[in-house]
C-alpha atoms as a PDB file:
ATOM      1  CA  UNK A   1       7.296  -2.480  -1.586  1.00  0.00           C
ATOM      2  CA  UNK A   2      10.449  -0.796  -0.124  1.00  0.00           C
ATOM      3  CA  UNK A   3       9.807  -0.985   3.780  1.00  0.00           C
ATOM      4  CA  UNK A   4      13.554  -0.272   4.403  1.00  0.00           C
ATOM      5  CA  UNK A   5      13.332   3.201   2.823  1.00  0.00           C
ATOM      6  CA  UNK A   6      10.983   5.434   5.292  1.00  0.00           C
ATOM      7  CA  UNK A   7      12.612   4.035   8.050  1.00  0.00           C
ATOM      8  CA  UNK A   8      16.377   5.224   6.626  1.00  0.00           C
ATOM      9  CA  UNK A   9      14.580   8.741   5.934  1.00  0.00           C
ATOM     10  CA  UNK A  10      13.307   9.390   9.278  1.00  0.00           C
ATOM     11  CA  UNK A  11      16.747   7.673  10.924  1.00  0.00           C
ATOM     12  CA  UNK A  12      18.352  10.339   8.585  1.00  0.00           C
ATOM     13  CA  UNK A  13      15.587  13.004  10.510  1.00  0.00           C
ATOM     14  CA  UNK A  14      16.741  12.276  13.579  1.00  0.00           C
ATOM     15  CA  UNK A  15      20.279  12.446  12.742  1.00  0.00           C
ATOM     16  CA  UNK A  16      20.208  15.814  11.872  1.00  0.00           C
ATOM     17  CA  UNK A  17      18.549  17.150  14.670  1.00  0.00           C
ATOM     18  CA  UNK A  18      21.917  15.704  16.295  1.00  0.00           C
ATOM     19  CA  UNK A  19      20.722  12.262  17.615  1.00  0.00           C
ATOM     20  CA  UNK A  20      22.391   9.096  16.780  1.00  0.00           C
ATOM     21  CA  UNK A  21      20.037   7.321  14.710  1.00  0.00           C
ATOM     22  CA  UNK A  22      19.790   4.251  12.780  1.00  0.00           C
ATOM     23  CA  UNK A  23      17.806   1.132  11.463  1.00  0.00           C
ATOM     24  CA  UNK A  24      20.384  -1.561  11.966  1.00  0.00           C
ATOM     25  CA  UNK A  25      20.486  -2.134  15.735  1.00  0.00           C
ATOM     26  CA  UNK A  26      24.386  -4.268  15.455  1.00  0.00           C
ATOM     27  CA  UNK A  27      25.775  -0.598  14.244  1.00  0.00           C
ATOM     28  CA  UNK A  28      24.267   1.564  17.037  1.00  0.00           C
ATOM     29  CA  UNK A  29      25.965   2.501  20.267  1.00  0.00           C
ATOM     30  CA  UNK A  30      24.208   3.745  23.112  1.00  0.00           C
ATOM     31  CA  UNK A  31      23.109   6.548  23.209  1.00  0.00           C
ATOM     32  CA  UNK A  32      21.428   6.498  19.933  1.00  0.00           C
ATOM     33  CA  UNK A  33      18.036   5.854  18.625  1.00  0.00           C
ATOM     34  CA  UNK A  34      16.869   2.600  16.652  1.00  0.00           C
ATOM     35  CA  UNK A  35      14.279   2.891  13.773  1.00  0.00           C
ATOM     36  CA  UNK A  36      12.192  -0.504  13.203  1.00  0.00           C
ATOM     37  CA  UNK A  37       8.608  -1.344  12.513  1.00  0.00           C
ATOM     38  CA  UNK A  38       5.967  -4.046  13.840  1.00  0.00           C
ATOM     39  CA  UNK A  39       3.534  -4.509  11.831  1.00  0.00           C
ATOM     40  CA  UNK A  40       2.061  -2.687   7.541  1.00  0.00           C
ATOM     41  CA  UNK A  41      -1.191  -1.921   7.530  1.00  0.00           C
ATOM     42  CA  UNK A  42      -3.322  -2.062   4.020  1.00  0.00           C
ATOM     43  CA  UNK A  43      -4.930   1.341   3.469  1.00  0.00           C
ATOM     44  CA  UNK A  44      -5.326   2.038   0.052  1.00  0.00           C
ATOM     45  CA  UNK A  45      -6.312  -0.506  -3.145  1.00  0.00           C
ATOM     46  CA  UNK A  46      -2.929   0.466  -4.762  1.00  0.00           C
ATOM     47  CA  UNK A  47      -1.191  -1.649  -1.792  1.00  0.00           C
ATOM     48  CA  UNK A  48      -0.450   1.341   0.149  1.00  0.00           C
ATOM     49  CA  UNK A  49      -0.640   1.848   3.778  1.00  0.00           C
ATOM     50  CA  UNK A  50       0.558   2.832   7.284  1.00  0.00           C
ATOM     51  CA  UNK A  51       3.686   1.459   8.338  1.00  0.00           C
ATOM     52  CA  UNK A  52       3.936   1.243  12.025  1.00  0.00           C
ATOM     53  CA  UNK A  53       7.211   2.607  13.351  1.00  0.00           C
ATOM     54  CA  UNK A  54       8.669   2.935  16.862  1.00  0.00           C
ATOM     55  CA  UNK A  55      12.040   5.232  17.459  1.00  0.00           C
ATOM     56  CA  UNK A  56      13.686   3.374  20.571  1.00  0.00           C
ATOM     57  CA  UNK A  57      15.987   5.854  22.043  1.00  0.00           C
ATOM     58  CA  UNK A  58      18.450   4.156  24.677  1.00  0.00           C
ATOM     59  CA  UNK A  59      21.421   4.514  26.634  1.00  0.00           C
ATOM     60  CA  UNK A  60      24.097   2.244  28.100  1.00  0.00           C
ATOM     61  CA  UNK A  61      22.755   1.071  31.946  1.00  0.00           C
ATOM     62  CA  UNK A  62      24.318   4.057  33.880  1.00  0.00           C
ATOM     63  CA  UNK A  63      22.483   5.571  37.437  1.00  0.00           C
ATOM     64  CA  UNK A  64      18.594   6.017  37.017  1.00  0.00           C
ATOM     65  CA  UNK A  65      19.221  10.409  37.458  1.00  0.00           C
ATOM     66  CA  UNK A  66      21.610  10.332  34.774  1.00  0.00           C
ATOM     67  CA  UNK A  67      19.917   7.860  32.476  1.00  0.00           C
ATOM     68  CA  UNK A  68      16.497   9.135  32.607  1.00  0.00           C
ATOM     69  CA  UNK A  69      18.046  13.201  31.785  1.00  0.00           C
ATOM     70  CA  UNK A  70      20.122  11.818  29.306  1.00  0.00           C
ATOM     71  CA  UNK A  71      16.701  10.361  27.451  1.00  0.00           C
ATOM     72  CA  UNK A  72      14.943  13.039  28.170  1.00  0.00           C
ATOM     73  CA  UNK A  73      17.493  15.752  26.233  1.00  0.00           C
ATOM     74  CA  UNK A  74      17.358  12.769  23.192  1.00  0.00           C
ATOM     75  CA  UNK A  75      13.245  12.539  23.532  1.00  0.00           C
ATOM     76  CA  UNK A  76      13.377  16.456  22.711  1.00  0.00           C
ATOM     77  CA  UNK A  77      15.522  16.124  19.849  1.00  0.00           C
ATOM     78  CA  UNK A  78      13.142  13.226  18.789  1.00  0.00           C
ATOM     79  CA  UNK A  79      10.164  15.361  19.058  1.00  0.00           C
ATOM     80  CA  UNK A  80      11.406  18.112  17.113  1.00  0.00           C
ATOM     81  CA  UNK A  81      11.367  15.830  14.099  1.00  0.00           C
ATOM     82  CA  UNK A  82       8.292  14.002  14.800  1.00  0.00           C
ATOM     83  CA  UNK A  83       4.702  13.955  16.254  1.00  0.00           C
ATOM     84  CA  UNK A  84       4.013  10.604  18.334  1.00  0.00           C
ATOM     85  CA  UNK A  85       1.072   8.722  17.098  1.00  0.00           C
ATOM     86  CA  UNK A  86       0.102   7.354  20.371  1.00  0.00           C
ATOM     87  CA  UNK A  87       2.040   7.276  24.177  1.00  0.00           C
ATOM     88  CA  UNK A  88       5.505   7.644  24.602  1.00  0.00           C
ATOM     89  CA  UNK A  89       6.275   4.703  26.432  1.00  0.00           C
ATOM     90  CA  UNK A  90       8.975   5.898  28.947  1.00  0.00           C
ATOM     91  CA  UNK A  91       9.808   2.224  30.683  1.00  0.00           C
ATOM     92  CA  UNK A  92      10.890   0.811  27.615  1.00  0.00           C
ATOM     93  CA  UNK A  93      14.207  -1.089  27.535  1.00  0.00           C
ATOM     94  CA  UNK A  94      16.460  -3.369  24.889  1.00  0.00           C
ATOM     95  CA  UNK A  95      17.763  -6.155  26.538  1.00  0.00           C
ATOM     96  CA  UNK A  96      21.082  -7.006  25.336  1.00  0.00           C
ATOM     97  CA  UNK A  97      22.222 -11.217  24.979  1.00  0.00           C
ATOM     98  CA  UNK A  98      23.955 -10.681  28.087  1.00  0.00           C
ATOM     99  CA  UNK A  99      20.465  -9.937  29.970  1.00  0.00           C
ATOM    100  CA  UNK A 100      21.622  -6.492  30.534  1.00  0.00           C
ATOM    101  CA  UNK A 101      18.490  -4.364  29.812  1.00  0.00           C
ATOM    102  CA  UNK A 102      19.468  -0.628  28.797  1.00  0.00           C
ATOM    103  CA  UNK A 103      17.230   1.857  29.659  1.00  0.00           C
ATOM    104  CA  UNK A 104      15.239   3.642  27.370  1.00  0.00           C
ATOM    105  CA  UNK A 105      11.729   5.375  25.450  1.00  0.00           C
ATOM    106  CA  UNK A 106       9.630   4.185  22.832  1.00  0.00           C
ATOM    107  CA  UNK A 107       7.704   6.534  20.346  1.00  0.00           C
ATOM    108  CA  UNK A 108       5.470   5.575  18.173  1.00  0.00           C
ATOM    109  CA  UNK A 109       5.318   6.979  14.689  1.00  0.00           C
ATOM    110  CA  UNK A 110       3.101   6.059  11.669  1.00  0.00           C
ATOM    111  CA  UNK A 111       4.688   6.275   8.071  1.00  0.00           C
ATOM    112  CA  UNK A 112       2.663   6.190   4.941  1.00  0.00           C
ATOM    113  CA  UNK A 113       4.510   4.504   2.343  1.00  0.00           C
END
């Protein structure tokens, strides 16, 4: 089962509506968007199922004003490629080795692969 490629396709989405997007979290920047999954879920006797996706946009730590309208211009690129299955999460934030914790919004997206 290729988990990788759904993940790459809807990185490749978000790219083209002009954000920087990818699944590999060491080659992002901020401000971008990083494509993972938690958790496959079984749906179908073939082995297919709902792969549970989150986009995490984020930018480097600047002032609260400018972070929070800098994710909110990325969050409408974001929804112009997809439909959030559940709450955008808008206190989300990756926390770099150095502690540092970079502000940012989770959406949740379900892929069927």
């Amino acid at each position: 089962m290729d988990i990788l490629a759904p993940l790459e396709d809807l990185a490749q989405q978000l790219r083209e509506a002009g954000l920087s997007a990818g699944v590999d979290p060491t080659k992002l920047n901020p401000p971008c968007a990083w494509v993972h999954c938690d958790r496959f879920e079984v749906d179908t006797l073939a082995g297919g199922g709902t792969l549970h996706a989150q986009i995490d946009l984020t930018v480097p730590s600047w002032k609260l004003s400018r972070a929070m309208a800098e994710l909110g211009e990325m969050l409408d690129l974001a929804l112009s490629v997809v439909t959030p299955d559940g709450q955008v999460q808008l206190d989300t934030g990756i926390e770099l080795e150095n502690k540092t914790i970079l502000p940012g919004f989770r959406i949740p997206v379900n892929l069927e692969i």
